[in-house]
PDB file of N, CA and C in Angstrom:
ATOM      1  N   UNK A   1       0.814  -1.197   0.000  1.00  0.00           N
ATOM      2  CA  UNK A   1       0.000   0.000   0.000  1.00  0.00           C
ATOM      3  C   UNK A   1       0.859   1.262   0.000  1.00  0.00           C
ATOM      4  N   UNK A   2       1.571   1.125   0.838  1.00  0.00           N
ATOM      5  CA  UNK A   2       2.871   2.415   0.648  1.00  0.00           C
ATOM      6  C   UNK A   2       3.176   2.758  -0.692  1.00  0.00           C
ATOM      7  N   UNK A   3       4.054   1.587  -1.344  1.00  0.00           N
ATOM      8  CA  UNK A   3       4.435   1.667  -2.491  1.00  0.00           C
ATOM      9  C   UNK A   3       3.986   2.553  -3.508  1.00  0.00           C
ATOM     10  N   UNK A   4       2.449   1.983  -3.512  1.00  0.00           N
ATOM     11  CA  UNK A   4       1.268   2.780  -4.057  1.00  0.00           C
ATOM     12  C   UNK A   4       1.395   3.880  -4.063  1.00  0.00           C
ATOM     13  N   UNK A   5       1.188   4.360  -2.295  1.00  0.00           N
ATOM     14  CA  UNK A   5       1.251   6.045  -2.242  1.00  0.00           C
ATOM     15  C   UNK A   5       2.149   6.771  -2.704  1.00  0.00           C
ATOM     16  N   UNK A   6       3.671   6.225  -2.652  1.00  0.00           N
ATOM     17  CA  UNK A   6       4.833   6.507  -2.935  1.00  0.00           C
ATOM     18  C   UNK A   6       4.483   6.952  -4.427  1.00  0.00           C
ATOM     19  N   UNK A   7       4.335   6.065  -5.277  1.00  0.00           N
ATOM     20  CA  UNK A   7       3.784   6.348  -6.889  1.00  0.00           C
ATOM     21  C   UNK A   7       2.787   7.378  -7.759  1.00  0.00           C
ATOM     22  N   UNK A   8       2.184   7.173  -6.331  1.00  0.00           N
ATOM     23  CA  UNK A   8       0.916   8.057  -6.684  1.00  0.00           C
ATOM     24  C   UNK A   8       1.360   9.928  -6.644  1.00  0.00           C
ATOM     25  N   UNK A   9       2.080   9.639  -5.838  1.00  0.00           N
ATOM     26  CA  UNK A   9       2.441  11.328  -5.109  1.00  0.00           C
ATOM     27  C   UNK A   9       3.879  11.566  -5.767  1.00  0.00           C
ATOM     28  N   UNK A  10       4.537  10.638  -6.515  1.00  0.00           N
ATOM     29  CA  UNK A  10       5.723  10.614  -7.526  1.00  0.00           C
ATOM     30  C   UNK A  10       5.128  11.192  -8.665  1.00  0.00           C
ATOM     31  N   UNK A  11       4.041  10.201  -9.263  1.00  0.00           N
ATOM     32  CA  UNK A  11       3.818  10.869 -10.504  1.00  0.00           C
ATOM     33  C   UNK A  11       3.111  12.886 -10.349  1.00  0.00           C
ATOM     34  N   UNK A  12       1.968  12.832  -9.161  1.00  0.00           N
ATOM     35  CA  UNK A  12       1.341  13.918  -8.707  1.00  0.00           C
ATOM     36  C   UNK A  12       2.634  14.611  -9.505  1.00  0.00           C
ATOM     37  N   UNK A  13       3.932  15.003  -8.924  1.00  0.00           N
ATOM     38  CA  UNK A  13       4.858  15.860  -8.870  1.00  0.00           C
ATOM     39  C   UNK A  13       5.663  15.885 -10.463  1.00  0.00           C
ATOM     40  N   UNK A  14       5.360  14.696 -11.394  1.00  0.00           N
ATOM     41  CA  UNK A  14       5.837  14.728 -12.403  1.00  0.00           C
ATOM     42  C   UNK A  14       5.118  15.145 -13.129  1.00  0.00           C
ATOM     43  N   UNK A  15       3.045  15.305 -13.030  1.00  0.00           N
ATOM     44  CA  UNK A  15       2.855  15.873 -13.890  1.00  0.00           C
ATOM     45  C   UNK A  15       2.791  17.769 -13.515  1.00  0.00           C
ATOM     46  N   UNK A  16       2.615  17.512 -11.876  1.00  0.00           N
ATOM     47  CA  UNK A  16       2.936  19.383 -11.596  1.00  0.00           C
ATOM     48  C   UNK A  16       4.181  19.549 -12.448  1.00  0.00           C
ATOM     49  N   UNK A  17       5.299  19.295 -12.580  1.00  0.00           N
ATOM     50  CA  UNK A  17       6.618  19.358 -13.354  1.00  0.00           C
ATOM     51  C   UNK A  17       6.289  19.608 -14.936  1.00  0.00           C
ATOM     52  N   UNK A  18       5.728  18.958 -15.259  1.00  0.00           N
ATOM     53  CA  UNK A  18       5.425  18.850 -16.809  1.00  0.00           C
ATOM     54  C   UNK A  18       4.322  20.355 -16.751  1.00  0.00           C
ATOM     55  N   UNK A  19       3.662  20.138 -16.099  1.00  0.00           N
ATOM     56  CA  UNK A  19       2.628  21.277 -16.916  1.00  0.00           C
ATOM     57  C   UNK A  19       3.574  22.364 -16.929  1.00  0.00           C
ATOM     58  N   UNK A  20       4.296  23.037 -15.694  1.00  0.00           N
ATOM     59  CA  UNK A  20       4.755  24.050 -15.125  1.00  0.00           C
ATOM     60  C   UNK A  20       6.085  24.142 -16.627  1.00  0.00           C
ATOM     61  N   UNK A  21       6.625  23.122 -16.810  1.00  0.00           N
ATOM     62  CA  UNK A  21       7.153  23.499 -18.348  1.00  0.00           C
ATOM     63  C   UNK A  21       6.623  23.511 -19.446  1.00  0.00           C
ATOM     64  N   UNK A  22       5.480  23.216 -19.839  1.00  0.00           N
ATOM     65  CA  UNK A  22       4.830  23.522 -20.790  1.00  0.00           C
ATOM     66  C   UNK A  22       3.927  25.212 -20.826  1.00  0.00           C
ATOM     67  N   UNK A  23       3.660  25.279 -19.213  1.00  0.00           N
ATOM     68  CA  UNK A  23       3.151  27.235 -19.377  1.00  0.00           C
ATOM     69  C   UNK A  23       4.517  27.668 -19.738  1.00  0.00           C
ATOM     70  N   UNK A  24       5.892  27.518 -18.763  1.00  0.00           N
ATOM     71  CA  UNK A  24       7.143  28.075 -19.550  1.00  0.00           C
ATOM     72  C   UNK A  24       7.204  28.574 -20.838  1.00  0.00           C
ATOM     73  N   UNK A  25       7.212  27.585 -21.604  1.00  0.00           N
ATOM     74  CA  UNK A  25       7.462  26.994 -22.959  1.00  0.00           C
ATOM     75  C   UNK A  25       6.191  27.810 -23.576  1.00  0.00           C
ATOM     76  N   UNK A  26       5.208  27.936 -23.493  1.00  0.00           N
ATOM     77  CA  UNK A  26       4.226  29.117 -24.235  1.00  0.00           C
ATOM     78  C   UNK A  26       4.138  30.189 -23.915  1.00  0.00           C
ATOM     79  N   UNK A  27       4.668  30.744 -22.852  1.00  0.00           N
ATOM     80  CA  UNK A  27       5.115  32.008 -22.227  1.00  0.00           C
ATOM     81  C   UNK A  27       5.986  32.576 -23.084  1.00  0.00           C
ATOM     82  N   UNK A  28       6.673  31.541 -23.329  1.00  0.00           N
ATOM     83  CA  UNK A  28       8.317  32.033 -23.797  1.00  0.00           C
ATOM     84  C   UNK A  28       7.740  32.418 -25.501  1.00  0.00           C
ATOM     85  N   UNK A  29       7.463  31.413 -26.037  1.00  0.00           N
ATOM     86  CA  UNK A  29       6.705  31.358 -27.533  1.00  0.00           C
ATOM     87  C   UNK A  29       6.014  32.330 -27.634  1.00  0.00           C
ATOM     88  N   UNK A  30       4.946  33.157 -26.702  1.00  0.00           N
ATOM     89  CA  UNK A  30       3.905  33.995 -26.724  1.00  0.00           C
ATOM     90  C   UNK A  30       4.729  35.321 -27.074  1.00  0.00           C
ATOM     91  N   UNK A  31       5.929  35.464 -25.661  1.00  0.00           N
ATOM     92  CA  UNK A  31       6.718  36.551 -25.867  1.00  0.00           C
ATOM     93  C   UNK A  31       7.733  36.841 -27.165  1.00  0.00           C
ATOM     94  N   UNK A  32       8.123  35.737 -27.617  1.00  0.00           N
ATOM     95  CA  UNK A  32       8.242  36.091 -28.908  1.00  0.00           C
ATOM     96  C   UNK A  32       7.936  36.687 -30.175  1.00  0.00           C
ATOM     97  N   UNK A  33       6.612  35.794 -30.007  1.00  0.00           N
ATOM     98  CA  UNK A  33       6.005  36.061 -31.207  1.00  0.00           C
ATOM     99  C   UNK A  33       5.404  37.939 -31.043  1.00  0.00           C
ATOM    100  N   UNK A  34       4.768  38.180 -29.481  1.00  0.00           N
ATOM    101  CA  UNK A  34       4.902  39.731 -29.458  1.00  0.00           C
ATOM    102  C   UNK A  34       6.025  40.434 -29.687  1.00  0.00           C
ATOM    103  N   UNK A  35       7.173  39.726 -29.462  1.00  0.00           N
ATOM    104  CA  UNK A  35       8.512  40.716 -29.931  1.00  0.00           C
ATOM    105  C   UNK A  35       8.811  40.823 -31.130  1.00  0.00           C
ATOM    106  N   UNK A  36       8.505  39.860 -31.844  1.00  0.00           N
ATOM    107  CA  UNK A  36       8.323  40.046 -33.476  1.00  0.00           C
ATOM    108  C   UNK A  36       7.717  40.960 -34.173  1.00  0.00           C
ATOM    109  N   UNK A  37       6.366  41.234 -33.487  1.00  0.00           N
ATOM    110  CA  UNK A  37       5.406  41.590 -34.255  1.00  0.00           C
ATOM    111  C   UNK A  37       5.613  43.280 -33.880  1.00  0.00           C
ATOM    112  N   UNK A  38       6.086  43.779 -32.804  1.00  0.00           N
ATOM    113  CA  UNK A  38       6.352  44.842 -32.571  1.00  0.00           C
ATOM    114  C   UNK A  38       7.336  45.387 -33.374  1.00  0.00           C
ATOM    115  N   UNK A  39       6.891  46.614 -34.247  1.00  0.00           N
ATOM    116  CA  UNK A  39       8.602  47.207 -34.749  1.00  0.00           C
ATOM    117  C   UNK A  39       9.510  47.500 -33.795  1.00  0.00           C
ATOM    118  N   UNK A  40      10.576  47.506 -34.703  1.00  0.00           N
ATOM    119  CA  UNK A  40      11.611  48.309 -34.062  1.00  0.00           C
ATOM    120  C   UNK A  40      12.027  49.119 -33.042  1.00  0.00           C
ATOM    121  N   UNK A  41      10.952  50.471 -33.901  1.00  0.00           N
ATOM    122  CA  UNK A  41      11.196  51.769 -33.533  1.00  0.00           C
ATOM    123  C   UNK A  41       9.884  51.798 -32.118  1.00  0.00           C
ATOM    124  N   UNK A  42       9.096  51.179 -31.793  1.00  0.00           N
ATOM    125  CA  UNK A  42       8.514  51.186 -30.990  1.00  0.00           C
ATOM    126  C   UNK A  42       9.187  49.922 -29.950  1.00  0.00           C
ATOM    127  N   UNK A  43      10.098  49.760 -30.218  1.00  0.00           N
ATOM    128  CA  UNK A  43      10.773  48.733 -28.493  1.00  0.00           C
ATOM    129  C   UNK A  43      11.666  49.877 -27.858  1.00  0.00           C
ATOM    130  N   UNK A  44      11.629  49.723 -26.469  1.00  0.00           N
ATOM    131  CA  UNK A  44      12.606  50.452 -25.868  1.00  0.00           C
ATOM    132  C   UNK A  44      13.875  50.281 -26.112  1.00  0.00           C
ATOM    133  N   UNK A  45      14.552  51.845 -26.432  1.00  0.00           N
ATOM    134  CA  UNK A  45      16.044  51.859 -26.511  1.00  0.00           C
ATOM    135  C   UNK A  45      16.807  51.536 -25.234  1.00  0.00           C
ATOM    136  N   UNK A  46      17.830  51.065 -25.323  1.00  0.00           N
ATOM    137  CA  UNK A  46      18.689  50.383 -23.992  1.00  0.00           C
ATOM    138  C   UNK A  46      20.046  52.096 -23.419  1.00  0.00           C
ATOM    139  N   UNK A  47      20.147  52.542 -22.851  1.00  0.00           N
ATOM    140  CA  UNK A  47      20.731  53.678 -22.668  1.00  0.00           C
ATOM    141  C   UNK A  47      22.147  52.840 -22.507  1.00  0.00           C
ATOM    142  N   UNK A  48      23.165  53.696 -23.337  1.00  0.00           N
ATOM    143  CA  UNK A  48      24.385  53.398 -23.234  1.00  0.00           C
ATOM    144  C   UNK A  48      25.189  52.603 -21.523  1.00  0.00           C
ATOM    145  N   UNK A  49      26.546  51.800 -21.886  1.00  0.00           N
ATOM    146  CA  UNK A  49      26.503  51.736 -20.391  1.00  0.00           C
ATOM    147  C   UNK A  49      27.296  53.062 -19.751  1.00  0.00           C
ATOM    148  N   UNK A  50      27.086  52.384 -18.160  1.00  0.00           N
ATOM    149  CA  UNK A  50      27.967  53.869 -17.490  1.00  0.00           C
ATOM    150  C   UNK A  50      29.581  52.803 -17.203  1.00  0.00           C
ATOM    151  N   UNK A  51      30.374  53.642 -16.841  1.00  0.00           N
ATOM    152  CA  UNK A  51      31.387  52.773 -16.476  1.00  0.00           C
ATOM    153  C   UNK A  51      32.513  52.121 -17.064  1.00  0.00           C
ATOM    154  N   UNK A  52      32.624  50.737 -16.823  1.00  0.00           N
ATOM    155  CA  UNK A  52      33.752  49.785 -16.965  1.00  0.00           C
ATOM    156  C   UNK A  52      32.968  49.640 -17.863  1.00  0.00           C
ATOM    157  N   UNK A  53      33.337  49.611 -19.576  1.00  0.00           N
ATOM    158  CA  UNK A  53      33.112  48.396 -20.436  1.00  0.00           C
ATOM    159  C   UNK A  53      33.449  47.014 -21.013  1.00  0.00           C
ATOM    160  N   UNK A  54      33.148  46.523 -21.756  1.00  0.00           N
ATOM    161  CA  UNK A  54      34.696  45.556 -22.171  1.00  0.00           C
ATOM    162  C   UNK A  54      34.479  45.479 -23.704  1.00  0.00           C
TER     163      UNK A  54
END
């Protein structure tokens, strides 16, 4: 019966694991595809650095 539970609450955590990379994984895809679709001239410019460069 243990065993069981052991399995049961193994997989529980493999499919929390799996989903939690699959929202990742369309998050990531979603933000892309908005970074694509946005021009250029409308993304924020990055301000030079201050400092040490290399």
């Amino acid at each position: 019966m243990s065993v069981l539970a052991i399995l049961m609450i193994s997989g529980l955590f493999v499919l929390a694991a799996m989903v939690g990379l699959a929202d990742a994984f369309l998050h990531l895809i979603l933000w892309i595809i908005g970074r694509l679709r946005t021009p250029k001239s409308e993304r924020p410019v990055q301000p030079p650095a201050q400092g040490i460069t290399a």
